[in-house]
C-alpha atoms as a PDB file:
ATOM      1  CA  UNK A   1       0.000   0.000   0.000  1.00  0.00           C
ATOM      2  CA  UNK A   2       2.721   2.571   0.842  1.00  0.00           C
ATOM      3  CA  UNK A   3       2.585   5.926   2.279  1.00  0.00           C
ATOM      4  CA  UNK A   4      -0.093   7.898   1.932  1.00  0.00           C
ATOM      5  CA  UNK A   5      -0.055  10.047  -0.663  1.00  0.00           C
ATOM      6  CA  UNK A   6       0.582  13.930  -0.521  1.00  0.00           C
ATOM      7  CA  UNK A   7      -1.004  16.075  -3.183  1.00  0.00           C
ATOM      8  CA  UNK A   8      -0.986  19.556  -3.565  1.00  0.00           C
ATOM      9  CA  UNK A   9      -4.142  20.927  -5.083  1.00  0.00           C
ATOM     10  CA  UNK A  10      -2.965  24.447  -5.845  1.00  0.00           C
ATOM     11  CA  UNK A  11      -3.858  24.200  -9.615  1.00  0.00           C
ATOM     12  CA  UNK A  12      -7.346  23.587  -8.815  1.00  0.00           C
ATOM     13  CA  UNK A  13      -7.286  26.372  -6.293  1.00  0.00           C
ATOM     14  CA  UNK A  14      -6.232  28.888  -8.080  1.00  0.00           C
ATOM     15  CA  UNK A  15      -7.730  27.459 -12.014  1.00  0.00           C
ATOM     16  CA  UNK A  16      -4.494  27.041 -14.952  1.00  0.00           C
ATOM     17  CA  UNK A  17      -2.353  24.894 -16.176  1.00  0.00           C
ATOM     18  CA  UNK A  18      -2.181  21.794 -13.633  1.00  0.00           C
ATOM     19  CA  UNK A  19      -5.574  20.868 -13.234  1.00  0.00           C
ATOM     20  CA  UNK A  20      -5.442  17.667 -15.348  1.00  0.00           C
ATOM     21  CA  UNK A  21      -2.361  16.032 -12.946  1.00  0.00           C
ATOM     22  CA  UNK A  22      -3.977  16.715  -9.770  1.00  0.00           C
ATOM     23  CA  UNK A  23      -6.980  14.994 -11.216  1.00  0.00           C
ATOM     24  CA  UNK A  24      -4.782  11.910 -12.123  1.00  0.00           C
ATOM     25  CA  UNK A  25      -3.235  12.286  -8.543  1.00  0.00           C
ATOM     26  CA  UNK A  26      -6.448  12.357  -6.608  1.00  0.00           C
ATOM     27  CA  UNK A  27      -8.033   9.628  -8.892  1.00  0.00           C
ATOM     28  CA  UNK A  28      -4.716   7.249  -7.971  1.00  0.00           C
ATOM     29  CA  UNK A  29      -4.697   8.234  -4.207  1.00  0.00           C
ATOM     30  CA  UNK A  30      -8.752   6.767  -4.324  1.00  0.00           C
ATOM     31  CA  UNK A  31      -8.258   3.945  -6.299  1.00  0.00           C
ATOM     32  CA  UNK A  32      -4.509   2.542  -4.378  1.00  0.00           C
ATOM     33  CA  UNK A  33      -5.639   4.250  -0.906  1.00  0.00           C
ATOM     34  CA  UNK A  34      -8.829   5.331  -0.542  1.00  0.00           C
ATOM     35  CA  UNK A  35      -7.161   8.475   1.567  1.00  0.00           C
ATOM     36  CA  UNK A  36      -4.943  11.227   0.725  1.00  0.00           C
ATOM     37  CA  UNK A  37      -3.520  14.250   2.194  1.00  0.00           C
ATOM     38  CA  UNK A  38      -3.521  17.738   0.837  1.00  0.00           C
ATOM     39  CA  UNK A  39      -1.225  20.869   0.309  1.00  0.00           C
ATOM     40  CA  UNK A  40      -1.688  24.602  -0.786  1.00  0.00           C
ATOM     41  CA  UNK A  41      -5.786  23.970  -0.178  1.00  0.00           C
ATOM     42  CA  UNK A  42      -6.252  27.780   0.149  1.00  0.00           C
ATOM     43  CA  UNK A  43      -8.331  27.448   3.630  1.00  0.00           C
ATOM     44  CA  UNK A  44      -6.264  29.659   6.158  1.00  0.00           C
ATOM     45  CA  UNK A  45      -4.111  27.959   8.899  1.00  0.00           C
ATOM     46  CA  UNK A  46      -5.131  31.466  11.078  1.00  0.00           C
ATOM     47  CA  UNK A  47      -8.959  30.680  10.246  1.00  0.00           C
ATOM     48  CA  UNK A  48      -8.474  27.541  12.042  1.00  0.00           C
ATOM     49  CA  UNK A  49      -6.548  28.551  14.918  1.00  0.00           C
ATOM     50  CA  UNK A  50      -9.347  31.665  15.359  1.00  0.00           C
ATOM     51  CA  UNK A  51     -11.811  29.373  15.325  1.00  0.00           C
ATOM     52  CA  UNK A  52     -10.183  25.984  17.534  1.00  0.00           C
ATOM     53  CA  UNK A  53      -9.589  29.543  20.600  1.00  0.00           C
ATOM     54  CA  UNK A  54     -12.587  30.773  20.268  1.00  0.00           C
ATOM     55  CA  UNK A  55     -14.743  27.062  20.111  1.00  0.00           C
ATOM     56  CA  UNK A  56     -12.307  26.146  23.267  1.00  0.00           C
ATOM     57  CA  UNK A  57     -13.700  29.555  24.977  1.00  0.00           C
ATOM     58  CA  UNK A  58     -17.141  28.606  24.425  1.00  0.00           C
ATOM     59  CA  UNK A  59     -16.724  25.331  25.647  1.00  0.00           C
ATOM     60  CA  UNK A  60     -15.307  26.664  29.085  1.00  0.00           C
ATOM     61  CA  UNK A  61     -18.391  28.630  29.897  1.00  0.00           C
ATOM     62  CA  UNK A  62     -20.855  27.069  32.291  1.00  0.00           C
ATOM     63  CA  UNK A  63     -23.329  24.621  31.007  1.00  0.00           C
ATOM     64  CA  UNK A  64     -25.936  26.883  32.005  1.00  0.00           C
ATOM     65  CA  UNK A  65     -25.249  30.025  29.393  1.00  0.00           C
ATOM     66  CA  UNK A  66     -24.034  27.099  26.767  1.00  0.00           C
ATOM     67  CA  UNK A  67     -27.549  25.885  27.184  1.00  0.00           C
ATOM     68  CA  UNK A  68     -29.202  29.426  26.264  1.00  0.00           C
ATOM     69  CA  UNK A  69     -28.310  27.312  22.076  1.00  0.00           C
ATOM     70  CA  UNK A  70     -29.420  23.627  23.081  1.00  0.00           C
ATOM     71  CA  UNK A  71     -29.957  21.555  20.120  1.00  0.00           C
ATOM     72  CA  UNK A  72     -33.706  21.016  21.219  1.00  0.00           C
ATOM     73  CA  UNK A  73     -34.026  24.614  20.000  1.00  0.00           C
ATOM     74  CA  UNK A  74     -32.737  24.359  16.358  1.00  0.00           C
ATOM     75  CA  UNK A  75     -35.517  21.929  15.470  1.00  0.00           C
ATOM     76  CA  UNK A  76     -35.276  19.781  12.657  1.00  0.00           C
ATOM     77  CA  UNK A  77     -32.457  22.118  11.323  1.00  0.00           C
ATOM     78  CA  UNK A  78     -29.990  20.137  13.750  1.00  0.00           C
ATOM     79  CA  UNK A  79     -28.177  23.259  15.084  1.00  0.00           C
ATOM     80  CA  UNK A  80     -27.098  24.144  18.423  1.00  0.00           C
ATOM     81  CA  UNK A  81     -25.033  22.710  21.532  1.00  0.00           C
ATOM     82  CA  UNK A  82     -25.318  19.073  23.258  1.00  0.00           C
ATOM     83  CA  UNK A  83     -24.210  18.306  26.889  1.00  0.00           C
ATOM     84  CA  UNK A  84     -21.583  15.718  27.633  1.00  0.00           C
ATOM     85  CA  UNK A  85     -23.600  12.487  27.043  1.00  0.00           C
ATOM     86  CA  UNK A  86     -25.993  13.877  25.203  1.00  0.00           C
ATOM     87  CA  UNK A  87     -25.175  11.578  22.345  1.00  0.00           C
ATOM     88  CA  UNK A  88     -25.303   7.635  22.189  1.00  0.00           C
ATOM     89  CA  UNK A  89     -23.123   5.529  20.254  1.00  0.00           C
ATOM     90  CA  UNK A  90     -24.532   2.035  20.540  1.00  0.00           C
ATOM     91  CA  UNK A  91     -27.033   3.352  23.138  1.00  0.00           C
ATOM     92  CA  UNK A  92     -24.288   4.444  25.514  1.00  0.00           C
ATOM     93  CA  UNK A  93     -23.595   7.955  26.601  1.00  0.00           C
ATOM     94  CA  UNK A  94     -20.458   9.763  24.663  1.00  0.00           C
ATOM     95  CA  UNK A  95     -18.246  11.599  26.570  1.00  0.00           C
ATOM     96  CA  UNK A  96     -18.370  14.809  24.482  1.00  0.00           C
ATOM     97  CA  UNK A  97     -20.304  17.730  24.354  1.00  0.00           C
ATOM     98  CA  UNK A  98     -20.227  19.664  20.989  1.00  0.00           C
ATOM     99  CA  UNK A  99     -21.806  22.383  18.577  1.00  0.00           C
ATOM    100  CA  UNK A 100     -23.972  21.750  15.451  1.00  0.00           C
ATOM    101  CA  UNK A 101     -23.750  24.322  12.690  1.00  0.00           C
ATOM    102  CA  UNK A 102     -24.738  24.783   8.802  1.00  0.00           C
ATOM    103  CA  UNK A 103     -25.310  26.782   5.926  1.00  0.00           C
ATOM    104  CA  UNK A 104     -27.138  30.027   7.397  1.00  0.00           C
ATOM    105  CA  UNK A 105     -30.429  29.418   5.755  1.00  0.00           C
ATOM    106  CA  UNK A 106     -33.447  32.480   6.166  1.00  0.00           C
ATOM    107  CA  UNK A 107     -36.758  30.867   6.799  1.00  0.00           C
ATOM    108  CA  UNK A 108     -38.070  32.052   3.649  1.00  0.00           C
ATOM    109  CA  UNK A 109     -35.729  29.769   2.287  1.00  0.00           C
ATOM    110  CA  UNK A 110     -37.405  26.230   0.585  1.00  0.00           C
ATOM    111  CA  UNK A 111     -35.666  23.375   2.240  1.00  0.00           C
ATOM    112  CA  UNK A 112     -36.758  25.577   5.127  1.00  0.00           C
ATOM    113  CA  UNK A 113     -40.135  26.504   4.648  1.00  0.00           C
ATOM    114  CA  UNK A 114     -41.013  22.289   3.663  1.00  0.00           C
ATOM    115  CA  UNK A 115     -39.371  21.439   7.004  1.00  0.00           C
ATOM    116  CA  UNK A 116     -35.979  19.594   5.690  1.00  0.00           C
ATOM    117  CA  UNK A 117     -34.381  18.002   8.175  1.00  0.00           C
ATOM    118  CA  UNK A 118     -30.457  19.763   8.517  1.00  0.00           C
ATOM    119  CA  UNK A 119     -31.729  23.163   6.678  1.00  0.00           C
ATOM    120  CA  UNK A 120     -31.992  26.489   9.300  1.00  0.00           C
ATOM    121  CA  UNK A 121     -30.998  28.844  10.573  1.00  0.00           C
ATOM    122  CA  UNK A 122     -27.876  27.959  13.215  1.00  0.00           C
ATOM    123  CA  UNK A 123     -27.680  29.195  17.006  1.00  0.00           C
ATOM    124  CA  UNK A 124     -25.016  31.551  18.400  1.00  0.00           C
ATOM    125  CA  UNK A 125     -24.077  31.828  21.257  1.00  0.00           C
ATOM    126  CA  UNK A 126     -23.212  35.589  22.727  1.00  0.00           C
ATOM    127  CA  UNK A 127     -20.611  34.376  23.690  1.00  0.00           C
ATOM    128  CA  UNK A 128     -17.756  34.660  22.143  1.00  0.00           C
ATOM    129  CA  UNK A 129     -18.815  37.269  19.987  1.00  0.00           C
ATOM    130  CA  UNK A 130     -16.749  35.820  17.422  1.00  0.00           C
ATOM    131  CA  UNK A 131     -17.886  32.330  17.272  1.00  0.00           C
ATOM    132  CA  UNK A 132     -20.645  33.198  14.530  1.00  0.00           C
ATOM    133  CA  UNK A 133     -18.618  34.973  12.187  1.00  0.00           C
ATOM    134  CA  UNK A 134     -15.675  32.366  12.469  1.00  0.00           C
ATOM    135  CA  UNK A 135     -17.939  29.603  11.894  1.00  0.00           C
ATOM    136  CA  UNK A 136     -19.612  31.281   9.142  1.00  0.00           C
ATOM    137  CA  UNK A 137     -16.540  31.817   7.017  1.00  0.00           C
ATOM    138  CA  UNK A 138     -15.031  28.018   7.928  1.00  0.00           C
ATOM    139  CA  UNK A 139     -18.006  27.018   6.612  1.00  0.00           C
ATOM    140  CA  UNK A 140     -17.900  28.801   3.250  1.00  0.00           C
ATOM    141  CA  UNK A 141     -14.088  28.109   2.941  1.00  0.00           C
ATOM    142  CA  UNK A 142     -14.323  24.054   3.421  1.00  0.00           C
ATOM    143  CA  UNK A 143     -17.565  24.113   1.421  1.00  0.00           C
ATOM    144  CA  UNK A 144     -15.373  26.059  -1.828  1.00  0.00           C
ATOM    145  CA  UNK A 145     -12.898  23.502  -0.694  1.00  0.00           C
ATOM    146  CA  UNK A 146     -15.180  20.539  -1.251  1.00  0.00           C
ATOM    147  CA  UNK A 147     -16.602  21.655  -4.032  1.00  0.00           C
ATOM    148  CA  UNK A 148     -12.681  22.121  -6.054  1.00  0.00           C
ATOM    149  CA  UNK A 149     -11.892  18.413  -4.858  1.00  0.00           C
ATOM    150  CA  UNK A 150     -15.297  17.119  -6.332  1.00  0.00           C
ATOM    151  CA  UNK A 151     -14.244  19.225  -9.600  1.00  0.00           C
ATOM    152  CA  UNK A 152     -10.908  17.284  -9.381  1.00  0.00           C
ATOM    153  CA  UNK A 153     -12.266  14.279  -8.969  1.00  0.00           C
ATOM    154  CA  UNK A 154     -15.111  14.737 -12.244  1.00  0.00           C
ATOM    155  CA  UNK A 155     -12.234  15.884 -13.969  1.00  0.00           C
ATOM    156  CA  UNK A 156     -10.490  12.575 -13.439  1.00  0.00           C
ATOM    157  CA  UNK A 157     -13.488  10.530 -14.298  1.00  0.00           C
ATOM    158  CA  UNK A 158     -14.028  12.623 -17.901  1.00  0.00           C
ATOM    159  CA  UNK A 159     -16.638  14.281 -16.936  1.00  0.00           C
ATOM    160  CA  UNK A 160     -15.143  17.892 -16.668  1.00  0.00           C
ATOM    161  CA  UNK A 161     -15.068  20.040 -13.755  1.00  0.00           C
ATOM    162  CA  UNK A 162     -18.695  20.508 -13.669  1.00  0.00           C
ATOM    163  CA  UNK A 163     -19.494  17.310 -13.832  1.00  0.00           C
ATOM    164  CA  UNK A 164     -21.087  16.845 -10.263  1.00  0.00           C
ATOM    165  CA  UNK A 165     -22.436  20.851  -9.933  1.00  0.00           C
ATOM    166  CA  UNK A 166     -25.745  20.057 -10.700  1.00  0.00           C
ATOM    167  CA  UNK A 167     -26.362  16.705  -8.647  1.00  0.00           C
ATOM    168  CA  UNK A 168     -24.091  17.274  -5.681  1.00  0.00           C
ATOM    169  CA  UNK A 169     -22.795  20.656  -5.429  1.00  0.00           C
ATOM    170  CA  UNK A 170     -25.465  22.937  -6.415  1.00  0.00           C
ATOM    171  CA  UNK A 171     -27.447  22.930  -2.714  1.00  0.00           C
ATOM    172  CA  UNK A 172     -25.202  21.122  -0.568  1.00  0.00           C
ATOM    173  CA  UNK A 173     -26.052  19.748   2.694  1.00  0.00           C
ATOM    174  CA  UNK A 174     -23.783  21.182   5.106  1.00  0.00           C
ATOM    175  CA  UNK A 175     -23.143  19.906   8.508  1.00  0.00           C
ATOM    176  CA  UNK A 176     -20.396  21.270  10.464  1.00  0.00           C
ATOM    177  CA  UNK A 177     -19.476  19.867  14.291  1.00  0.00           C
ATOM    178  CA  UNK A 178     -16.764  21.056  16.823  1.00  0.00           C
ATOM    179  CA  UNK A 179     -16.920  18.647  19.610  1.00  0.00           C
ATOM    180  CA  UNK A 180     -15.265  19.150  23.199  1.00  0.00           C
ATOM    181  CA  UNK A 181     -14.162  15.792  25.228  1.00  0.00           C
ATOM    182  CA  UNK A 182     -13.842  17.138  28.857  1.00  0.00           C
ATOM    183  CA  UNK A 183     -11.198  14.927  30.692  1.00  0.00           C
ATOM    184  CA  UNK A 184     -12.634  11.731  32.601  1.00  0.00           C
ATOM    185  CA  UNK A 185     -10.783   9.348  35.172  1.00  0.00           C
ATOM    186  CA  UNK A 186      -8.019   7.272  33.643  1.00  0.00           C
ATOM    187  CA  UNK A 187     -10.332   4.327  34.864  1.00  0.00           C
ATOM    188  CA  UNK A 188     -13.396   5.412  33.431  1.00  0.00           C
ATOM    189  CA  UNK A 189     -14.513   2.966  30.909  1.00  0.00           C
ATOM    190  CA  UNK A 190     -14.635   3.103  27.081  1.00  0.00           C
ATOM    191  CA  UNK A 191     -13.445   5.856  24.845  1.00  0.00           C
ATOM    192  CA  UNK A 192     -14.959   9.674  24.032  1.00  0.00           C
ATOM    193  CA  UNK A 193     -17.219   7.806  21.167  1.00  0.00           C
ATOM    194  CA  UNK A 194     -17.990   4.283  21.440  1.00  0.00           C
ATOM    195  CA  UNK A 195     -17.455   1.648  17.893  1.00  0.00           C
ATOM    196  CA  UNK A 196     -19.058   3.033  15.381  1.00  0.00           C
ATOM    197  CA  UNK A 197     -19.560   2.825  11.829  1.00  0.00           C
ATOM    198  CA  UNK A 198     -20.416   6.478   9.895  1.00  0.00           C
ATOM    199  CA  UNK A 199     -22.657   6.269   7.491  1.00  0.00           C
ATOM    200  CA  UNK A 200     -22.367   7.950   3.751  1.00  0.00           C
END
């Protein structure tokens, strides 16, 4: 199998001359590996910092002011915060707490107004301030990023860059979770998230 491969995307970043061998690169890492790793993405190393401080400052509040955005708000839009156990993995407890986020729909929106599950508007908390607009622009930059790797990925199958836009890319469903795993006893049973499989 080998190492895992490295490929740097910048031609499909930034459009040129290039395109057509990171295609080939990304459609050898899937077929040999199944994984890959890549370079010059164009999502901002300081982004993610910004956003890992200010998600860790959130987390450190009291449950009681985290709870003002509980997920039972959000509805079938799926947005807000969950308590440590709050989720199950095999019908036990995780030992996590996290935040639910998405596109920023308006309610006039369709997938809104027919009541799509994972379609909403997302909760902020007040604090930090900062959260909402960090989120908000982590979402749009891995979402751009996505949508590149899928036109990398058409490209390598011959059916141009476009090739998924209409089916896949065109109204995305976006689902973005930062999860905390507070520290437990060393003898404390089991792991943050129990064996899972993920669906998709």
């Amino acid at each position: 199998m080998g190492a895992l491969p490295v490929i740097d995307i910048a031609p499909l970043v930034r459009g040129g001359p290039g395109r057509a061998d990171v295609a080939r690169a990304l459609d050898r890492a899937c077929r040999e590996h199944g994984f890959f790793l890549i370079l010059n993405h164009g999502v901002s190393p300081r982004l993610r910092a910004r956003l890992d401080a200010a998600a860790r400052r959130f987390f450190a509040l009291p449950a009681e002011e985290k709870a003002v955005i509980v997920m039972a708000r959000g509805g079938p839009a799926w947005r807000g915060w969950f308590p440590p156990g709050g989720e199950l993995t095999s019908g036990v407890p995780d030992h996590k707490e996290g935040l639910y986020f998405g596109r920023e729909l308006p309610p006039e929106h369709p997938a809104v107004q027919r009541g799509l599950p994972l379609h909403g508007a997302n909760l902020f908390p007040v604090r930090p301030a900062e959260l909402r607009a960090l989120v908000l622009e982590w979402i749009d930059a891995v979402t751009r990023l996505g949508r590149l790797l899928l036109g990398g990925l058409a490209l390598a199958l011959g059916l141009g860059e476009d090739g998924f836009s209409d089916i896949l890319t065109q109204e995305p469903v976006v689902l973005f979770r930062i999860f905390h795993y507070p520290p437990v006893p060393a003898e404390a049973p089991g792991w943050g998230v129990g064996e899972h499989t993920d669906y998709g």
